[in-house]
PDB file of N, CA and C in Angstrom:
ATOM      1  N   UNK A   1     117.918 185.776 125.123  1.00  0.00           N
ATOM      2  CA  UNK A   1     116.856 186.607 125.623  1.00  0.00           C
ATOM      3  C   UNK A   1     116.011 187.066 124.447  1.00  0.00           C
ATOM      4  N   UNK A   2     114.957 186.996 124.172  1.00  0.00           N
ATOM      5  CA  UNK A   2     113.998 187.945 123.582  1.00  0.00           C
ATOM      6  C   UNK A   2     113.671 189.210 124.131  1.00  0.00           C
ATOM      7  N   UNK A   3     113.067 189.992 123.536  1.00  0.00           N
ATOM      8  CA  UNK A   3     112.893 191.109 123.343  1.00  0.00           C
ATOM      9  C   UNK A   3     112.204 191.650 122.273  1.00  0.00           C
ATOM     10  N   UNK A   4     111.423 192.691 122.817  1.00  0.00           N
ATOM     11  CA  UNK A   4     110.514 193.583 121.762  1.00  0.00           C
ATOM     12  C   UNK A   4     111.242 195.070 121.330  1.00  0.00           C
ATOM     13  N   UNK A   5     111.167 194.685 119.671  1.00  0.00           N
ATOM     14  CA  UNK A   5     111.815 196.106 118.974  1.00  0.00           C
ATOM     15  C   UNK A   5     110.184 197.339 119.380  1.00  0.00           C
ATOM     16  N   UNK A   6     111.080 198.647 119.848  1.00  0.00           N
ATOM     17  CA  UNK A   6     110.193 199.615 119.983  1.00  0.00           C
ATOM     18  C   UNK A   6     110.568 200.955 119.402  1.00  0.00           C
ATOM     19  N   UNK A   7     109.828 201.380 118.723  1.00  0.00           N
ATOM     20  CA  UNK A   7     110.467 202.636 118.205  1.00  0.00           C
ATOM     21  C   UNK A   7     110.493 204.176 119.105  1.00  0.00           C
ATOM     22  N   UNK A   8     112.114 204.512 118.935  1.00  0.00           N
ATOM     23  CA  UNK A   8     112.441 205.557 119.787  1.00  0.00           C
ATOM     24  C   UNK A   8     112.453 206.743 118.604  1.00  0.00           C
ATOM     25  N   UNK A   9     111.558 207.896 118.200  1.00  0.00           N
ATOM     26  CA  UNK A   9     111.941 209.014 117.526  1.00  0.00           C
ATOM     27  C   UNK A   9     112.152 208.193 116.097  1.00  0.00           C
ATOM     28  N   UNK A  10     112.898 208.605 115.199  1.00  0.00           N
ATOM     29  CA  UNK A  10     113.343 207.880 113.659  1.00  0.00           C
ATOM     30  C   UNK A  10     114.076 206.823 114.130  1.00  0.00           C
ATOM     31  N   UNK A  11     114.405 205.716 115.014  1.00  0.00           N
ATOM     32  CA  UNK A  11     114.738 204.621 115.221  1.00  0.00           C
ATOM     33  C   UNK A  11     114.149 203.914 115.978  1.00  0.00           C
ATOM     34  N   UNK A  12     115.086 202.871 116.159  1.00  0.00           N
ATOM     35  CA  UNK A  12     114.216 201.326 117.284  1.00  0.00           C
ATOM     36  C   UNK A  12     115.332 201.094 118.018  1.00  0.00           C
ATOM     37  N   UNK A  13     114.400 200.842 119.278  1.00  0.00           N
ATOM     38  CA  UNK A  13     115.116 199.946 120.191  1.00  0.00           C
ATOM     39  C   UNK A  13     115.178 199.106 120.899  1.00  0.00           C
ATOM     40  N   UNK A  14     115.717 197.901 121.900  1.00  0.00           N
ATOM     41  CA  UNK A  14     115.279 196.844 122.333  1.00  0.00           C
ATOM     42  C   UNK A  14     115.895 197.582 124.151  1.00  0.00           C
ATOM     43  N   UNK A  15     114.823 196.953 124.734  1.00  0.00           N
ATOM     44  CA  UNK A  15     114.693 197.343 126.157  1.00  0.00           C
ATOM     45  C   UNK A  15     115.414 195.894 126.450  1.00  0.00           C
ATOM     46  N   UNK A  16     116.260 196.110 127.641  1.00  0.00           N
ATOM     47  CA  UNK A  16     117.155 194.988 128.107  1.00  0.00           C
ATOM     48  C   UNK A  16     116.626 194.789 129.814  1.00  0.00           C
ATOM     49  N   UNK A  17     116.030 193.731 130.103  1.00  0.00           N
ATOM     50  CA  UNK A  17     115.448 193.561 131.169  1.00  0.00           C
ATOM     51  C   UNK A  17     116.279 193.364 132.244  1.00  0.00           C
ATOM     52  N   UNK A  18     115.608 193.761 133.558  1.00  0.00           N
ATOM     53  CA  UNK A  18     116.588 193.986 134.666  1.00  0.00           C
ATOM     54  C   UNK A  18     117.516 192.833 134.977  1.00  0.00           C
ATOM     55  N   UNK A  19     116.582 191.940 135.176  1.00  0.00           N
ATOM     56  CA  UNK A  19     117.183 190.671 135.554  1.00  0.00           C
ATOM     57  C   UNK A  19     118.902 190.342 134.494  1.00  0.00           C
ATOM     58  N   UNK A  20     118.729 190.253 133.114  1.00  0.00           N
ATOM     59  CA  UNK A  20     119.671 190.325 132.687  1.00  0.00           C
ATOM     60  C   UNK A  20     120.749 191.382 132.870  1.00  0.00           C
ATOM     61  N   UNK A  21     120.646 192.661 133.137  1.00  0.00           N
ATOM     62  CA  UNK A  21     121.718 193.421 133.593  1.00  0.00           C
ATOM     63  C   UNK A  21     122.090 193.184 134.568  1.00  0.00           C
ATOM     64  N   UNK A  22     120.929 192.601 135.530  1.00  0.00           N
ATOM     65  CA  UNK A  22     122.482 192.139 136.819  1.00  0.00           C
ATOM     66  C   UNK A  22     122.985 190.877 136.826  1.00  0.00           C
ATOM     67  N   UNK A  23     122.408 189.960 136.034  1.00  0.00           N
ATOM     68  CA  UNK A  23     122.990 188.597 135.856  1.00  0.00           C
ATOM     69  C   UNK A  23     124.242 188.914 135.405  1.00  0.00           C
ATOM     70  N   UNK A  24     124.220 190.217 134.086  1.00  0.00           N
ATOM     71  CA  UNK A  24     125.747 190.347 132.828  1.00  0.00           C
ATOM     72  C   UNK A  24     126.987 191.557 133.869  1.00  0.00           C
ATOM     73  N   UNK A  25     125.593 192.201 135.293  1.00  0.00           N
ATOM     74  CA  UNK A  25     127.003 193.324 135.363  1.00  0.00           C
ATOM     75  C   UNK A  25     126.761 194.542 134.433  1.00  0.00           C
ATOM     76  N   UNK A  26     126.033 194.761 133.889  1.00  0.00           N
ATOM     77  CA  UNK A  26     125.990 195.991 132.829  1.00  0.00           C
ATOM     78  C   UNK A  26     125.740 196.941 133.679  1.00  0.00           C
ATOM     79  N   UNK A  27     126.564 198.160 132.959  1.00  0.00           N
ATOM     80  CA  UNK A  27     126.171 199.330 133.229  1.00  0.00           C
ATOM     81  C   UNK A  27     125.586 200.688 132.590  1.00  0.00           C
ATOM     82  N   UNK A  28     125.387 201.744 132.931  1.00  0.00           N
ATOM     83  CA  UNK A  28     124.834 202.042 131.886  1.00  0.00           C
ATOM     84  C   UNK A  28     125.940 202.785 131.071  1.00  0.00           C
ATOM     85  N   UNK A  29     126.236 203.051 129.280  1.00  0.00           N
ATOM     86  CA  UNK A  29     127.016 203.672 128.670  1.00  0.00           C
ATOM     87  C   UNK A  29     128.050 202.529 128.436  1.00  0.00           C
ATOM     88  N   UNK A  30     128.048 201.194 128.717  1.00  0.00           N
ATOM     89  CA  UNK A  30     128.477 200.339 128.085  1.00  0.00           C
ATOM     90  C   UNK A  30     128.464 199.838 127.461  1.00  0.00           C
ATOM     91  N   UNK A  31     129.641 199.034 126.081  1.00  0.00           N
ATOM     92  CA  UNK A  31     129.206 198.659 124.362  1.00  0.00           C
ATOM     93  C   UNK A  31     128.842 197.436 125.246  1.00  0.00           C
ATOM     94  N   UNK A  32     127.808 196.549 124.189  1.00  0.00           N
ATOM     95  CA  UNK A  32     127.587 195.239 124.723  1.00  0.00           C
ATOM     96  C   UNK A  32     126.997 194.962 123.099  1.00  0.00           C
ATOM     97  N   UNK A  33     127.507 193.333 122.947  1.00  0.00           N
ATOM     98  CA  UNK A  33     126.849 193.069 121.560  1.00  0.00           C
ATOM     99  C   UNK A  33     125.700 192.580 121.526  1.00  0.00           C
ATOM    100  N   UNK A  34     125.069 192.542 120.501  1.00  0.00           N
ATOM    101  CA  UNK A  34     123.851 192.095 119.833  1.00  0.00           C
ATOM    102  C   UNK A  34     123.530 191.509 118.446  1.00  0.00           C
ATOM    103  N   UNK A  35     123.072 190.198 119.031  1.00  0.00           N
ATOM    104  CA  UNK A  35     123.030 189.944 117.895  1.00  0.00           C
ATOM    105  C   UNK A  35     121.632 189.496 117.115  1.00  0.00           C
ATOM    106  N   UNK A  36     121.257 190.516 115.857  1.00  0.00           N
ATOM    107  CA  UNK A  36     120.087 190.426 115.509  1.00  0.00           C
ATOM    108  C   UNK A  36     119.428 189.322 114.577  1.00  0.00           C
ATOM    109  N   UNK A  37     118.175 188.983 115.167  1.00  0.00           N
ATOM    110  CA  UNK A  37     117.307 187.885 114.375  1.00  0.00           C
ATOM    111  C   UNK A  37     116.071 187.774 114.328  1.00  0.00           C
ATOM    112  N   UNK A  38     115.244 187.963 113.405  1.00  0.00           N
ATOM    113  CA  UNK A  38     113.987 187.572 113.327  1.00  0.00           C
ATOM    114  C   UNK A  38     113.308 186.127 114.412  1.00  0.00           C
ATOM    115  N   UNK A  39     112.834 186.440 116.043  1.00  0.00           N
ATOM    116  CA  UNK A  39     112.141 185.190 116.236  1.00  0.00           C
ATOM    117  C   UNK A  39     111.082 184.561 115.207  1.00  0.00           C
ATOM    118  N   UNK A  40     111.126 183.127 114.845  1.00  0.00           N
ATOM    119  CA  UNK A  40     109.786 182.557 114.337  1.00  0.00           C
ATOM    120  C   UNK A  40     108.662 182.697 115.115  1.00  0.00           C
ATOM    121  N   UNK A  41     108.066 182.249 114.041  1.00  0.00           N
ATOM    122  CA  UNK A  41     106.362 182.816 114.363  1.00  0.00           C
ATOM    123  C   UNK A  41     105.478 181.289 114.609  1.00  0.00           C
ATOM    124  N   UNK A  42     105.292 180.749 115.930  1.00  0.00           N
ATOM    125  CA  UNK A  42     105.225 179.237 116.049  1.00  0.00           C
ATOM    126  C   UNK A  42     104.013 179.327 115.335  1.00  0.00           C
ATOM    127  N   UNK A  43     103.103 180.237 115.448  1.00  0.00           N
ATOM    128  CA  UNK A  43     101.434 179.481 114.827  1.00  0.00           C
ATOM    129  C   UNK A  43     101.893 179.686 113.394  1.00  0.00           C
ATOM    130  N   UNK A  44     102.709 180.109 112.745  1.00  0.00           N
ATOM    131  CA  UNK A  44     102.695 179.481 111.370  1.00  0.00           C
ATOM    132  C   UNK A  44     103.346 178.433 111.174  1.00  0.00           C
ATOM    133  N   UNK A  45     103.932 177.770 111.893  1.00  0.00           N
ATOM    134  CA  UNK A  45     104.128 176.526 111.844  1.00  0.00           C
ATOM    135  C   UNK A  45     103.175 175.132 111.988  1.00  0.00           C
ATOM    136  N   UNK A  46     101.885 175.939 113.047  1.00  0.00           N
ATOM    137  CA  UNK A  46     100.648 174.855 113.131  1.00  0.00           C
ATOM    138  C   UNK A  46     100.149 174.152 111.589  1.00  0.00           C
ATOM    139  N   UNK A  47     100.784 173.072 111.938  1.00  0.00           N
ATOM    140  CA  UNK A  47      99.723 171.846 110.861  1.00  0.00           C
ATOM    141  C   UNK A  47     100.698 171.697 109.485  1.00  0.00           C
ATOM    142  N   UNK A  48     102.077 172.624 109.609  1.00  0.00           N
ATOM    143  CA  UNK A  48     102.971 172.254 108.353  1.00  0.00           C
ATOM    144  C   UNK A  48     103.759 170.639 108.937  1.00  0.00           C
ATOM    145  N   UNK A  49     103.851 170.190 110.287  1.00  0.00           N
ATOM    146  CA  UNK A  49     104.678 169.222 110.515  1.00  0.00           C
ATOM    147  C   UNK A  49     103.441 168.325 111.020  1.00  0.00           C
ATOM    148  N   UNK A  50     102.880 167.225 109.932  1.00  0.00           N
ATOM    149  CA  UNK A  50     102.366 166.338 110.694  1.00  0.00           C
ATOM    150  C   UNK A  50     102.558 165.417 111.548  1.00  0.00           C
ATOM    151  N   UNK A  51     101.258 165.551 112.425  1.00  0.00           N
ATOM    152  CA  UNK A  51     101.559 164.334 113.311  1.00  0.00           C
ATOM    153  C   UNK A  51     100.483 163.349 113.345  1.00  0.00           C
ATOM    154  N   UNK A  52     100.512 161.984 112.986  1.00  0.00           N
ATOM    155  CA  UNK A  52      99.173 160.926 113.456  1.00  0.00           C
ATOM    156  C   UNK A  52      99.242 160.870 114.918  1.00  0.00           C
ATOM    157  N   UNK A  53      99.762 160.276 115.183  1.00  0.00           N
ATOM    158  CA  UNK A  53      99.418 159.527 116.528  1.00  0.00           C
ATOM    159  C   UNK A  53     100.858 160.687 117.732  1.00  0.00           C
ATOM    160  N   UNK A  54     100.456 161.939 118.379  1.00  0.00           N
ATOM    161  CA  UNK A  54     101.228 162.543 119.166  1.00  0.00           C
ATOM    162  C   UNK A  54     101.650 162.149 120.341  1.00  0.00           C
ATOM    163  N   UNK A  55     100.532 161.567 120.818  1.00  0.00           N
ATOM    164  CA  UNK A  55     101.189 160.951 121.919  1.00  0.00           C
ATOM    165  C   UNK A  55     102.250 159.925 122.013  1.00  0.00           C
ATOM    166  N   UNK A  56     102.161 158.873 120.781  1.00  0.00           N
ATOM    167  CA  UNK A  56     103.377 158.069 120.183  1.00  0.00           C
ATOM    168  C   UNK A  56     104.636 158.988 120.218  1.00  0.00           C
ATOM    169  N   UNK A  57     104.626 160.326 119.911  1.00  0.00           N
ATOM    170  CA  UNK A  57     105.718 160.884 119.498  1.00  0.00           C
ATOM    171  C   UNK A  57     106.340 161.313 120.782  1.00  0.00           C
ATOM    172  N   UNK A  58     105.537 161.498 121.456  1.00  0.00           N
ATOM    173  CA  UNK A  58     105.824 162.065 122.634  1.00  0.00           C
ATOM    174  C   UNK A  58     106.706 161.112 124.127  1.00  0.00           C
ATOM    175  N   UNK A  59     105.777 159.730 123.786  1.00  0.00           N
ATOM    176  CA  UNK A  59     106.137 158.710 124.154  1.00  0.00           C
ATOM    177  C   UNK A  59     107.915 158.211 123.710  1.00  0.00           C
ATOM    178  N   UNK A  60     107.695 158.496 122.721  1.00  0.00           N
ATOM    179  CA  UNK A  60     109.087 157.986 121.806  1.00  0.00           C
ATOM    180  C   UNK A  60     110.473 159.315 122.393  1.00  0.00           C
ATOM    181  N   UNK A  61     110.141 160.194 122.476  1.00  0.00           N
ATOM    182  CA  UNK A  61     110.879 161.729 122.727  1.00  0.00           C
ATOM    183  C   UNK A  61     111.259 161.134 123.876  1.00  0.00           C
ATOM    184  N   UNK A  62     110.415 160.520 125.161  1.00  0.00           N
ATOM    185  CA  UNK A  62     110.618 160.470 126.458  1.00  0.00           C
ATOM    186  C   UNK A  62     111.632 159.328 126.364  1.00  0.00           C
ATOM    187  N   UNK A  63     111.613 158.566 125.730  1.00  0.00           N
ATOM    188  CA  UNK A  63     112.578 156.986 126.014  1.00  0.00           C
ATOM    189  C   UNK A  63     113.996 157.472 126.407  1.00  0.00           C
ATOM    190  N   UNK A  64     114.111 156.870 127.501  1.00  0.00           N
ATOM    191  CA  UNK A  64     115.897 157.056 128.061  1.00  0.00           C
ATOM    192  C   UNK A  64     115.881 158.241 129.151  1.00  0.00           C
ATOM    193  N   UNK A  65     114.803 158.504 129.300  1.00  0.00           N
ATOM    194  CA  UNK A  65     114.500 159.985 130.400  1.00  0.00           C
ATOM    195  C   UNK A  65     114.940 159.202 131.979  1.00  0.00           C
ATOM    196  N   UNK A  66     114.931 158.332 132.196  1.00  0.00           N
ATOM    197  CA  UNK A  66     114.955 157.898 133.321  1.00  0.00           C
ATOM    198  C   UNK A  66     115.426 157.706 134.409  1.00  0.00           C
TER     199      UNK A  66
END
């Protein structure tokens, strides 16, 4: 799941969306883990991985889909 850090008072916190609490069963005042990570940032990735011909690549990705 993603999630946005928001700051509560002198800390942060991550809001846990509904859907996932009733998928997990959570309640409220329960430990549950977390585990923290920087998501990447896709537009800084634009134009570091070239591509000539994408649709080739794309073509090639699909082989065996069938």
């Amino acid at each position: 799941m993603n999630a946005k850090l928001k700051r509560w008072g002198n800390s942060y916190g991550v809001v846990v969306p509904k859907e996932v609490v009733e998928k997990e069963g959570l309640r409220e005042g329960e430990v549950v883990e977390v585990i923290v990570r920087k998501a990447i940032d896709v537009k800084r990735l634009y134009g570091k991985y070239p591509f000539k011909d994408l649709q080739a690549q794309k073509e090639k990705m699909r082989e065996g889909w069938e």
